[in-house]
N, C-alpha and C. Protein backbone atom coordinates (compact mmCIF):
# COMPACT_ATOMS: atom_id res chain seq x y z
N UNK A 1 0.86 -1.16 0.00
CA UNK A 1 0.00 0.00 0.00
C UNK A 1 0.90 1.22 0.00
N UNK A 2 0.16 1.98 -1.14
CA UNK A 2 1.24 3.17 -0.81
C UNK A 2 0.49 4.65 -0.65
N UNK A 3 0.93 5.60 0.29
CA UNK A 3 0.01 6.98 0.15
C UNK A 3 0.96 7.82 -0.03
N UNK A 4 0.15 9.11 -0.70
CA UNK A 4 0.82 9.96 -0.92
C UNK A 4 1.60 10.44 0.29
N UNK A 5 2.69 11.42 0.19
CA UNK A 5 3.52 11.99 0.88
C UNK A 5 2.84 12.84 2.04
N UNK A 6 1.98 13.82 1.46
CA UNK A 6 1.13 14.57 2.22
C UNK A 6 0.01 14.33 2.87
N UNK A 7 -0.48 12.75 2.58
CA UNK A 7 -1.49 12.16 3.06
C UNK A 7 -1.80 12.48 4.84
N UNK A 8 -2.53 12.60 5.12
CA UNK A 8 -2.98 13.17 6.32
C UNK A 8 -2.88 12.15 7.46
N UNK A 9 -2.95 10.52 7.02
CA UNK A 9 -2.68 9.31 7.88
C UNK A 9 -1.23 9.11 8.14
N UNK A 10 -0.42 9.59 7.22
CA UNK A 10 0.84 9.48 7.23
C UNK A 10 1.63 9.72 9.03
N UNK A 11 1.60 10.82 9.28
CA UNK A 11 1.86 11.79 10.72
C UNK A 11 1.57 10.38 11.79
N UNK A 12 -0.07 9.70 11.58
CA UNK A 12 -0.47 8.74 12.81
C UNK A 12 0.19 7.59 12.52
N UNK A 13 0.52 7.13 11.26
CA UNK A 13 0.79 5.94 10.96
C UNK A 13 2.33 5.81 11.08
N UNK A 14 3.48 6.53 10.70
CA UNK A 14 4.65 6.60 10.82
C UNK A 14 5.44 5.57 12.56
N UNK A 15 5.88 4.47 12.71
CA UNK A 15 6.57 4.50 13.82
C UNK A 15 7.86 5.03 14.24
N UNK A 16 8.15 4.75 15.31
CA UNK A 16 8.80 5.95 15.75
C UNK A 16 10.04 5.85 15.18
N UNK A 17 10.70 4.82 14.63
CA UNK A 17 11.62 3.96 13.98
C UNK A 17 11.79 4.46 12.40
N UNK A 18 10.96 4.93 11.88
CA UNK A 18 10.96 5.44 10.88
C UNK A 18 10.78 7.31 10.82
N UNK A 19 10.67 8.19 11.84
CA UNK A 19 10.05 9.49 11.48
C UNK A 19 10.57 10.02 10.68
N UNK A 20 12.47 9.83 11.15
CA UNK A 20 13.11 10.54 10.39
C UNK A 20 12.69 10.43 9.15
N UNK A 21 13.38 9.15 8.69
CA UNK A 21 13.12 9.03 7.49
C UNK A 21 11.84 9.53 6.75
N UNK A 22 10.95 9.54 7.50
CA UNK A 22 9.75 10.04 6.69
C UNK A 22 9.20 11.43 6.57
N UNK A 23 10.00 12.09 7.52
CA UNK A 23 10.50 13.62 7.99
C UNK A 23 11.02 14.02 6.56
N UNK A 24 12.00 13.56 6.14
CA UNK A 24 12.93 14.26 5.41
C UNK A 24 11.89 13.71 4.04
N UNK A 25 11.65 12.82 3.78
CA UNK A 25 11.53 12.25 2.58
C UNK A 25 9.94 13.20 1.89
N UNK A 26 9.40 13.22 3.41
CA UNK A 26 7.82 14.62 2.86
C UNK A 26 8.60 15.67 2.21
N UNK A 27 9.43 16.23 3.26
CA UNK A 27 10.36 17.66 2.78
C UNK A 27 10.83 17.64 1.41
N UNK A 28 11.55 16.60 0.81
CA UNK A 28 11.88 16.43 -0.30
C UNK A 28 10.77 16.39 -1.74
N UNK A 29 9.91 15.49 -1.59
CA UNK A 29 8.83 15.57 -2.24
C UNK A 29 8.24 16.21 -2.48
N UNK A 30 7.78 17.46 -1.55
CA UNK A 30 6.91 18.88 -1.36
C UNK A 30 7.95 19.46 -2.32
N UNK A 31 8.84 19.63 -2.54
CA UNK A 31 9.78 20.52 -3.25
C UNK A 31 9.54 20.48 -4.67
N UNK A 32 9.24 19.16 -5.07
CA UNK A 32 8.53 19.00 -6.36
C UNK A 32 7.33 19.11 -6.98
N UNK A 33 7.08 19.75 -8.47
CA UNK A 33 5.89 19.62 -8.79
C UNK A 33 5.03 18.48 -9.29
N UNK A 34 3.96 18.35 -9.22
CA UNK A 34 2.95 17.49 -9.86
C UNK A 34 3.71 16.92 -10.71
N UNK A 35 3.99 17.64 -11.78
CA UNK A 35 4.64 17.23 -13.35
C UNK A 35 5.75 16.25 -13.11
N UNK A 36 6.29 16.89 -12.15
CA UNK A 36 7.63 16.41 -12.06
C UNK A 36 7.55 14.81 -11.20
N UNK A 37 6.69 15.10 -10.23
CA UNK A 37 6.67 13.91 -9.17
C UNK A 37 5.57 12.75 -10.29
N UNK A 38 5.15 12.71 -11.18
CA UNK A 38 4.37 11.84 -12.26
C UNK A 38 4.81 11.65 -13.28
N UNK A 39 6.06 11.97 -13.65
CA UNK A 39 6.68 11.96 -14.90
C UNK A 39 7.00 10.68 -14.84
N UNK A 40 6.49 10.05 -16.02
CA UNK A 40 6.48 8.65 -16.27
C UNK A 40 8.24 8.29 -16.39
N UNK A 41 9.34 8.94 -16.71
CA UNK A 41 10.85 8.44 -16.66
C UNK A 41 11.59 8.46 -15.47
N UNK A 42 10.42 8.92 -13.95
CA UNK A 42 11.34 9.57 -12.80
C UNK A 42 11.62 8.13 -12.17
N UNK A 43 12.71 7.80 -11.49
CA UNK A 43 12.93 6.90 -10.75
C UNK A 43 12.06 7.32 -10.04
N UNK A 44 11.37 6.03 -9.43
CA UNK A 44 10.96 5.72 -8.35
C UNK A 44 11.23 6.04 -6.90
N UNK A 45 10.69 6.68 -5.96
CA UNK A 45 11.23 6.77 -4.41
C UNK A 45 10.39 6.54 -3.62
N UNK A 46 10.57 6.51 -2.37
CA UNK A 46 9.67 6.54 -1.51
C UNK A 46 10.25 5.97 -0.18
N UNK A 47 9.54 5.74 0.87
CA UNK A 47 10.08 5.33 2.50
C UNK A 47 9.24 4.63 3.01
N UNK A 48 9.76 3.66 3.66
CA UNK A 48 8.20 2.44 4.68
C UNK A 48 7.90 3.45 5.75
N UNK A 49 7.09 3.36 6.09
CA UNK A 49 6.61 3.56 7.78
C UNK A 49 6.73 3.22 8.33
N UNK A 50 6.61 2.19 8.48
CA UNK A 50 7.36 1.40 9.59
C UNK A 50 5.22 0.50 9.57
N UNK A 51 5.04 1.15 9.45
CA UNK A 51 2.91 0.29 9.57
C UNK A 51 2.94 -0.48 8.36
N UNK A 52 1.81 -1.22 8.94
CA UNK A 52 0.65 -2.70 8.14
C UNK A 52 -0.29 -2.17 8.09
N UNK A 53 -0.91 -2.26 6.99
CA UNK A 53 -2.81 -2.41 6.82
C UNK A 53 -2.85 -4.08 6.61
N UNK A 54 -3.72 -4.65 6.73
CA UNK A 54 -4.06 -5.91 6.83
C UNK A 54 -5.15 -5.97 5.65
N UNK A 55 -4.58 -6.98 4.47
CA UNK A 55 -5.75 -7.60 3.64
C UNK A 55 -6.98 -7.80 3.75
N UNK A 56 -8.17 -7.28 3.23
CA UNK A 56 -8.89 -7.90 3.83
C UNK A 56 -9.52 -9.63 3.16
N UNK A 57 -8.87 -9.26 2.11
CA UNK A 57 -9.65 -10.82 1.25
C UNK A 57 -8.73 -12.01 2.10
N UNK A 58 -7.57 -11.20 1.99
CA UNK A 58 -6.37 -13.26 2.99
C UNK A 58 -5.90 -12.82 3.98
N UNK A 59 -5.91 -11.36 4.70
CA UNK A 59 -5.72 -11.45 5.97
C UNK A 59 -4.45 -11.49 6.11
N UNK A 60 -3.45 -11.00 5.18
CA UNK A 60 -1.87 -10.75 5.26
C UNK A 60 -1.54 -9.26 5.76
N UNK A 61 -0.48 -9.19 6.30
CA UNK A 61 -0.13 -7.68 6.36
C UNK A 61 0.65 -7.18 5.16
N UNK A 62 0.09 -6.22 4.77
CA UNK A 62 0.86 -5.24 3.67
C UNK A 62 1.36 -3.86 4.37
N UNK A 63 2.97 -3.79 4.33
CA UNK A 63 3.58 -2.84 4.19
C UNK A 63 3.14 -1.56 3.92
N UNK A 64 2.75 -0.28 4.41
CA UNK A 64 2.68 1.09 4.19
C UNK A 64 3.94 1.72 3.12
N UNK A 65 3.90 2.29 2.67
CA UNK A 65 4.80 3.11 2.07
C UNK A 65 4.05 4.63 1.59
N UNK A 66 5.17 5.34 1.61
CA UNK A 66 4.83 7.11 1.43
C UNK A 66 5.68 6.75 -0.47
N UNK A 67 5.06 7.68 -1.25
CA UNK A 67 6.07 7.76 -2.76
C UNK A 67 5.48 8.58 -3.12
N UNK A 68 6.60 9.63 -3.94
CA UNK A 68 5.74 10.75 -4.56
C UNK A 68 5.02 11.07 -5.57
N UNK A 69 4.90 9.48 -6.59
CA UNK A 69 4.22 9.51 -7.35
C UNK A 69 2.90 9.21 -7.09
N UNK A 70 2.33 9.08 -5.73
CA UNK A 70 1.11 9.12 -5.57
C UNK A 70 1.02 10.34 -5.45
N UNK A 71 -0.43 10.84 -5.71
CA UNK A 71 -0.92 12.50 -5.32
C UNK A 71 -2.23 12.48 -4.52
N UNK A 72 -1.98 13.49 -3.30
CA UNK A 72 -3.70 13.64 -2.55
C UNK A 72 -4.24 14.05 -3.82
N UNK A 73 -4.45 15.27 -5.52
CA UNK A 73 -5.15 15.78 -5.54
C UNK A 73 -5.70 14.57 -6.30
N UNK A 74 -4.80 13.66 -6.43
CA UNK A 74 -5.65 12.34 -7.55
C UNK A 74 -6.16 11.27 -6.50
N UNK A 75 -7.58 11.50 -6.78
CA UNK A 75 -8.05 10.21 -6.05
C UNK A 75 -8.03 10.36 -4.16
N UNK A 76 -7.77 9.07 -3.79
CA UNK A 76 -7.92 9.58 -2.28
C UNK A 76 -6.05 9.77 -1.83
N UNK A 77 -5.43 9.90 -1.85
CA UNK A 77 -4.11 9.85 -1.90
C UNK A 77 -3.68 8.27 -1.36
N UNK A 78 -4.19 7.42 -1.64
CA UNK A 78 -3.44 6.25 -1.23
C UNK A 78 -4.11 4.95 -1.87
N UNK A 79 -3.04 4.29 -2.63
CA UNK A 79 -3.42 3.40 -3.66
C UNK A 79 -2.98 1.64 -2.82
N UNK A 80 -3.57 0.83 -3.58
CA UNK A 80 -3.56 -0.27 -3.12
C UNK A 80 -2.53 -0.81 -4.27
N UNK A 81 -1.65 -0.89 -4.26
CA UNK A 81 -0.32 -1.10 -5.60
C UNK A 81 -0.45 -2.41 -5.90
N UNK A 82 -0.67 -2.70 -7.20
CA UNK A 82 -0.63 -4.41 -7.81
C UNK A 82 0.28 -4.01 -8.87
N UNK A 83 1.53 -4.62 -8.14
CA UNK A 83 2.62 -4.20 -8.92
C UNK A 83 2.57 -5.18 -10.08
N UNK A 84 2.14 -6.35 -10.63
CA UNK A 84 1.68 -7.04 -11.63
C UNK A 84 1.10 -6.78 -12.83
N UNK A 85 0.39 -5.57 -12.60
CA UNK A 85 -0.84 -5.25 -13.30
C UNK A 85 -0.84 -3.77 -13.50
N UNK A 86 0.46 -2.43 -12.97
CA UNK A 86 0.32 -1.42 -13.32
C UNK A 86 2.38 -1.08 -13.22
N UNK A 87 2.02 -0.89 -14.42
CA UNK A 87 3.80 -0.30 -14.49
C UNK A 87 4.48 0.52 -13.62
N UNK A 88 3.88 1.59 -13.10
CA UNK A 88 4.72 2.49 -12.12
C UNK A 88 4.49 1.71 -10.63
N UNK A 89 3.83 1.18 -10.28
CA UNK A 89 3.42 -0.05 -8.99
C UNK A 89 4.58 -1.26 -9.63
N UNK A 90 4.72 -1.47 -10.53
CA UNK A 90 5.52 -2.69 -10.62
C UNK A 90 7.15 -1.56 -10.71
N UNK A 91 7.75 -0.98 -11.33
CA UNK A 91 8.90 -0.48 -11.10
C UNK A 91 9.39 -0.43 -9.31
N UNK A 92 8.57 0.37 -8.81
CA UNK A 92 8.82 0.72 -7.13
C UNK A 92 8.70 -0.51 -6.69
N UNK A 93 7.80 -1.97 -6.57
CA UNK A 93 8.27 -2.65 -6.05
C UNK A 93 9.49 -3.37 -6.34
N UNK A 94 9.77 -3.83 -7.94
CA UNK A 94 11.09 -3.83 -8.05
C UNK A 94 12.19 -3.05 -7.62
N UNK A 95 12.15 -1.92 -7.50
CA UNK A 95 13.37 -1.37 -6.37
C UNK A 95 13.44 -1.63 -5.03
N UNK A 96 12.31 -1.85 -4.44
CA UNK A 96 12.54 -1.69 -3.13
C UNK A 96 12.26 -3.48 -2.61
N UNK A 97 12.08 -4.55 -3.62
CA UNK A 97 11.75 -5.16 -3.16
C UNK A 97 11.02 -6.05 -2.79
N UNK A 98 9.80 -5.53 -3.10
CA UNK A 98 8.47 -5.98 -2.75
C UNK A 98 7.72 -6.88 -3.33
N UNK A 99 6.75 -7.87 -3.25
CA UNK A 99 6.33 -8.77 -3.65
C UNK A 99 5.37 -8.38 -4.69
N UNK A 100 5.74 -8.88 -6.08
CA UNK A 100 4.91 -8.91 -7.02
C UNK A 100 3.72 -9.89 -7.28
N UNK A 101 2.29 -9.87 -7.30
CA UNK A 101 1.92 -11.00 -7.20
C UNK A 101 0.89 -11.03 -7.84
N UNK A 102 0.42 -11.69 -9.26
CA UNK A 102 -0.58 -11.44 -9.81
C UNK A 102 -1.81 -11.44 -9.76
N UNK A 103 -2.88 -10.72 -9.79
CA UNK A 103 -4.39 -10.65 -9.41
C UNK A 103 -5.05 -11.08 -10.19
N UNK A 104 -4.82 -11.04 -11.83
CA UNK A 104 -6.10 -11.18 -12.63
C UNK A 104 -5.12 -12.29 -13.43
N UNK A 105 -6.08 -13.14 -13.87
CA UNK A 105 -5.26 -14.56 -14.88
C UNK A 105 -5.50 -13.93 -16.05
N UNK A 106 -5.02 -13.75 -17.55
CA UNK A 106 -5.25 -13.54 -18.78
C UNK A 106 -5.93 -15.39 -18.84
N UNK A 107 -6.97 -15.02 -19.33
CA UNK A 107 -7.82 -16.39 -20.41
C UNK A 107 -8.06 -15.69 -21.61
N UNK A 108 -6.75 -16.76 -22.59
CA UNK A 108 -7.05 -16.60 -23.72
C UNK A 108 -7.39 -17.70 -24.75
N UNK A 109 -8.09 -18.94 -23.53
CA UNK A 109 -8.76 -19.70 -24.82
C UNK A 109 -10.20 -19.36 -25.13
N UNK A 110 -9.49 -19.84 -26.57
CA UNK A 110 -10.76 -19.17 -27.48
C UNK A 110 -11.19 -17.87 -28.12
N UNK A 111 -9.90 -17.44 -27.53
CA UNK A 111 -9.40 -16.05 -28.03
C UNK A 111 -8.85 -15.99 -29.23
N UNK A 112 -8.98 -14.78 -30.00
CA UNK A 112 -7.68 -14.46 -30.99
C UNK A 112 -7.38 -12.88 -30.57
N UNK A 113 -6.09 -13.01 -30.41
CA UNK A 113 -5.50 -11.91 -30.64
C UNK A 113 -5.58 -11.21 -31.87
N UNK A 114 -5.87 -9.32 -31.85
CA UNK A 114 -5.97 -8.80 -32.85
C UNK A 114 -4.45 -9.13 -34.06
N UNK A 115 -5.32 -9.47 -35.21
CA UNK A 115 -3.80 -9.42 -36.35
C UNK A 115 -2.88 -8.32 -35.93
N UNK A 116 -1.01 -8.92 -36.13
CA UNK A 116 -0.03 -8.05 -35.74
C UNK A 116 0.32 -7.47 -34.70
N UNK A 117 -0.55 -8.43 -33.82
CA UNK A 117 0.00 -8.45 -31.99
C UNK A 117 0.43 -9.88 -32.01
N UNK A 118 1.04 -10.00 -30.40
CA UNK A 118 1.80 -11.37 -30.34
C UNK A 118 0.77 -12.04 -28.82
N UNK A 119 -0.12 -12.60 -29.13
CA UNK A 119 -1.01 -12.92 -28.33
C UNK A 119 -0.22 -13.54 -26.66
């Protein structure tokens, strides 16, 4: 799970083990614009919290993370990342780590792929 930088849960959710880090890493982020913090070529960043939200479908704990490519003004500022299934969610967990794990099966029997794709 990841929320934006400025997210308002951030402050309660942070342990104490992490502030710094999450101190500096808001500061940094705020410095940038929209454009800049969504630009599809930016490396990836971001910091754990040190918190879990808990699954609710299997009841696992998932990792918190702050990154600045989330935004409060998009959406609620905090995304549920299926790094499998969305490219900038799959880059950040490849850097940092994190478990990729697929949600949706492609079924393609009985399918055809459109001519001059590679099904």
């Amino acid at each position: 799970m990841v929320l934006a930088p400025e997210h308002p849960l951030v402050d309660k959710l942070t342990s104490e083990a992490q502030q710094a880090q999450v101190r500096d890493y808001k500061i940094q982020a705020d410095r940038q614009t929209e454009i800049e913090r969504t630009a599809a070529d930016k490396e990836k960043t971001g910091v754990f919290t040190g918190a879990y939200a808990i699954n609710p479908v299997n009841g696992q704990r998932i990792p918190i993370w702050i990154a600045d490519y989330v935004l409060m003004t998009y959406g609620t500022g905090a995304i549920m990342a299926v790094p499998a299934h969305d490219e900038r969610d799959f880059d950040f967990a490849l850097k940092f780590g994190l478990p990729i794990i697929p949600v949706i099966e492609r079924r393609t029997a009985g399918l055809r792929a459109p001519s001059g794709t590679v099904p």
